[in-house]
C-alpha atoms as a PDB file:
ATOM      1  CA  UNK A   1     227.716  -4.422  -8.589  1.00  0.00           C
ATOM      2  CA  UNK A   2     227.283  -2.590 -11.651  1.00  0.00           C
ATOM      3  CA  UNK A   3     224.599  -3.051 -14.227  1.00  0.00           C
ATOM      4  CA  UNK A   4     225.404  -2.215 -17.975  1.00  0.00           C
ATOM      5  CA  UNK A   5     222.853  -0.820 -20.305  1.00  0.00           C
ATOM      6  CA  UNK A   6     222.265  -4.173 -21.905  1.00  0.00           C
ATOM      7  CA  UNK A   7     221.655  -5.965 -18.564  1.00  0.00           C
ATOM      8  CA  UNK A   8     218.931  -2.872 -17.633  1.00  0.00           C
ATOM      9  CA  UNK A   9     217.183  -3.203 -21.669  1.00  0.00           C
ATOM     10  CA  UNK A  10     217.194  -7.157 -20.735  1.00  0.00           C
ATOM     11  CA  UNK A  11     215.636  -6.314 -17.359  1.00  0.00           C
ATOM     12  CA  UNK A  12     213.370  -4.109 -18.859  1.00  0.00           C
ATOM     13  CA  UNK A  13     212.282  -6.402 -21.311  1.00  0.00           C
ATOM     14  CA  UNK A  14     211.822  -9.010 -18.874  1.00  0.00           C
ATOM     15  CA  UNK A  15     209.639  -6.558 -17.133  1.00  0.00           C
ATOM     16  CA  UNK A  16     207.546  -5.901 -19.993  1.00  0.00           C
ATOM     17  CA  UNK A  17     208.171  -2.109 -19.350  1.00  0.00           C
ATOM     18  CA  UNK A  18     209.592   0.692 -21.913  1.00  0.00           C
ATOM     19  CA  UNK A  19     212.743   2.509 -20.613  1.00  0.00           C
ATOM     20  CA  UNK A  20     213.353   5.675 -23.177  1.00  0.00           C
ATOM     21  CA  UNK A  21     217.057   5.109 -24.024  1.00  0.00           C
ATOM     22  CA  UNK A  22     218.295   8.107 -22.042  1.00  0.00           C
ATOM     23  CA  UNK A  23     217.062   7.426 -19.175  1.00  0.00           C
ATOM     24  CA  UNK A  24     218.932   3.955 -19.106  1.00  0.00           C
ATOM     25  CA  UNK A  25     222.059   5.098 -17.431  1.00  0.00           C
ATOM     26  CA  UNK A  26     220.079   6.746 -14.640  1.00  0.00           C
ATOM     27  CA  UNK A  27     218.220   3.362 -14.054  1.00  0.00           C
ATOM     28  CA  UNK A  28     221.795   1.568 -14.116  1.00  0.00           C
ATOM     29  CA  UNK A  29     222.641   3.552 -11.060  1.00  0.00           C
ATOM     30  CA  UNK A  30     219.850   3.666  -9.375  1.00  0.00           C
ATOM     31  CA  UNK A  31     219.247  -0.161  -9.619  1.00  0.00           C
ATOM     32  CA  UNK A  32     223.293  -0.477  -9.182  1.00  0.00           C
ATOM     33  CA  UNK A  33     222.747   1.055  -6.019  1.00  0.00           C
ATOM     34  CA  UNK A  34     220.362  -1.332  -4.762  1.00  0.00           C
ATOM     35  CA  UNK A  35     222.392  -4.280  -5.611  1.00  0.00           C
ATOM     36  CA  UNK A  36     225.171  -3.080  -3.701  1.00  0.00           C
ATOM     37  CA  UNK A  37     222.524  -2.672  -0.834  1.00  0.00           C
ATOM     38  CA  UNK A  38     221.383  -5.577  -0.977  1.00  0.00           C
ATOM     39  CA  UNK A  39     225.460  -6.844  -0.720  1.00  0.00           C
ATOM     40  CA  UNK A  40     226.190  -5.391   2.143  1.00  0.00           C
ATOM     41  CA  UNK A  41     223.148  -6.261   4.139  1.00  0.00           C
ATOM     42  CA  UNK A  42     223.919 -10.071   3.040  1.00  0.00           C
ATOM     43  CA  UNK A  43     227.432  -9.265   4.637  1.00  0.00           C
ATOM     44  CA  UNK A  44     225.579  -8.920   8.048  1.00  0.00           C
ATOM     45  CA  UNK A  45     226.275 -11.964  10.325  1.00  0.00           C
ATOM     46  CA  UNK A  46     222.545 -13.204  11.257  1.00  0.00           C
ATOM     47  CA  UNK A  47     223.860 -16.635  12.505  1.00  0.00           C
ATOM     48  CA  UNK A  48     222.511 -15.659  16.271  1.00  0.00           C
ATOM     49  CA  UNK A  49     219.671 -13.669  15.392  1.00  0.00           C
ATOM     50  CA  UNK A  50     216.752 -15.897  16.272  1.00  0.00           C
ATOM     51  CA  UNK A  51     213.909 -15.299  13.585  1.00  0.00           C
ATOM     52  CA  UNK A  52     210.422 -14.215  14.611  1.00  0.00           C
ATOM     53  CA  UNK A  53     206.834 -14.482  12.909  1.00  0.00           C
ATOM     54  CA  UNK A  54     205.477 -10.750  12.968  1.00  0.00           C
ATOM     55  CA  UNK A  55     208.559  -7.927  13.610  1.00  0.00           C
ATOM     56  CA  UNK A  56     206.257  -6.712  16.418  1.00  0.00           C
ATOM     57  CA  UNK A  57     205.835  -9.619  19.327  1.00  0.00           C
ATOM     58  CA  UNK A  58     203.037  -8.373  20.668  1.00  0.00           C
ATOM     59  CA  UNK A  59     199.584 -10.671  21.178  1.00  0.00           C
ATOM     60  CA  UNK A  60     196.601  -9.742  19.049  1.00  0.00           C
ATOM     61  CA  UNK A  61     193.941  -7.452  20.113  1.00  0.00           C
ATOM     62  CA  UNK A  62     190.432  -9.359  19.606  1.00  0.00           C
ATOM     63  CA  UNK A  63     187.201  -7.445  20.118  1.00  0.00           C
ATOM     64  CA  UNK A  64     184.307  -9.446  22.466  1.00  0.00           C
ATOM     65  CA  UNK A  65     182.089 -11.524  20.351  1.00  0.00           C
ATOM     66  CA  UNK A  66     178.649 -10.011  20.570  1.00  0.00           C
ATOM     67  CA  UNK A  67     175.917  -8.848  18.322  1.00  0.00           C
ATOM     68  CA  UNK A  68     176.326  -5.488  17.271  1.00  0.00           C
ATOM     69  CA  UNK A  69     174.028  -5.136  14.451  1.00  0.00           C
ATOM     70  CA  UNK A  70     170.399  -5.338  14.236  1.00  0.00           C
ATOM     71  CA  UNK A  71     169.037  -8.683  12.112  1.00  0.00           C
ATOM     72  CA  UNK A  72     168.027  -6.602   8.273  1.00  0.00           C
ATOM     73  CA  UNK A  73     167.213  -9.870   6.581  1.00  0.00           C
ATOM     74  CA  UNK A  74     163.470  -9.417   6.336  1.00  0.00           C
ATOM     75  CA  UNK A  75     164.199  -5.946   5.091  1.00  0.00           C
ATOM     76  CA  UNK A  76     166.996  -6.647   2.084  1.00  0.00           C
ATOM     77  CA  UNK A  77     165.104  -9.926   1.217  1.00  0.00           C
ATOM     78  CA  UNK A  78     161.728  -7.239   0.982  1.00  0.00           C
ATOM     79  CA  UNK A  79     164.008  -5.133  -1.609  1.00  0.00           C
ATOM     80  CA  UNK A  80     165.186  -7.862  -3.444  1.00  0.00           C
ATOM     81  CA  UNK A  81     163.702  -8.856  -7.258  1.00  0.00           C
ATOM     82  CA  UNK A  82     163.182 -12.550  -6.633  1.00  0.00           C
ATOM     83  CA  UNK A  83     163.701 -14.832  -3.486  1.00  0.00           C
ATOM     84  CA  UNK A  84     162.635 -18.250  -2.478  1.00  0.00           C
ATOM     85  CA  UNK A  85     162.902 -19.567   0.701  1.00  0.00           C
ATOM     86  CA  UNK A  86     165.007 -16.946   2.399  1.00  0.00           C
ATOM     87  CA  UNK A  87     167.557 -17.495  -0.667  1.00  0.00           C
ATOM     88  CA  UNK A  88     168.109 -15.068  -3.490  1.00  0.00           C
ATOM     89  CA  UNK A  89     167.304 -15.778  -6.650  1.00  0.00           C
ATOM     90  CA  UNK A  90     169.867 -14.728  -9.715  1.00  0.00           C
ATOM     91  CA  UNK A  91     169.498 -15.603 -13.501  1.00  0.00           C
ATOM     92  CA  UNK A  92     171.372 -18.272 -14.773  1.00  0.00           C
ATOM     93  CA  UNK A  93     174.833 -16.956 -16.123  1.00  0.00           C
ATOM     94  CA  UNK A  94     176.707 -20.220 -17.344  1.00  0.00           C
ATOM     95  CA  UNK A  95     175.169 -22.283 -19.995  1.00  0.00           C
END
């Protein structure tokens, strides 16, 4: 497929991006190119390929559940401007 320089200005219009006019035949090839990609993997017969979730089918590493941090609440609360009953307290930002 191949892209005139009116499609590509339309394109990058639509793409609210500035092409300097002579660059606009190198961007008609280059995105020509990747239509015609795009083609011939389309052309591919896929009819028995039987589609996965993730590429990789492979089960999920998960790390044990335990503590692995000390408990710093009494300390950041201590550094904090203003809290009340173990909640911070923030000025009001929405009237």
């Amino acid at each position: 497929m191949s892209l005139s320089d009116a499609e590509v200005r339309k394109i990058a219009w639509l793409a609210r991006i500035e092409i300097n006019g002579d660059d606009i035949a190198a961007y008609a090839r280059d995105l020509s190119g990747i239509l015609d990609l795009i083609e011939q993997m389309n052309e591919a017969d896929t009819s028995d390929v039987t589609p996965m979730a993730h590429p990789l089918a492979q089960a999920q590493r998960l790390r044990p559940d335990i503590v692995t941090e000390e408990d710093q609440r009494e300390l950041f609360q201590s550094l904090a401007p203003q809290v009340e009953s173990g909640l911070y307290l923030v000025p009001k930002v929405i009237e």
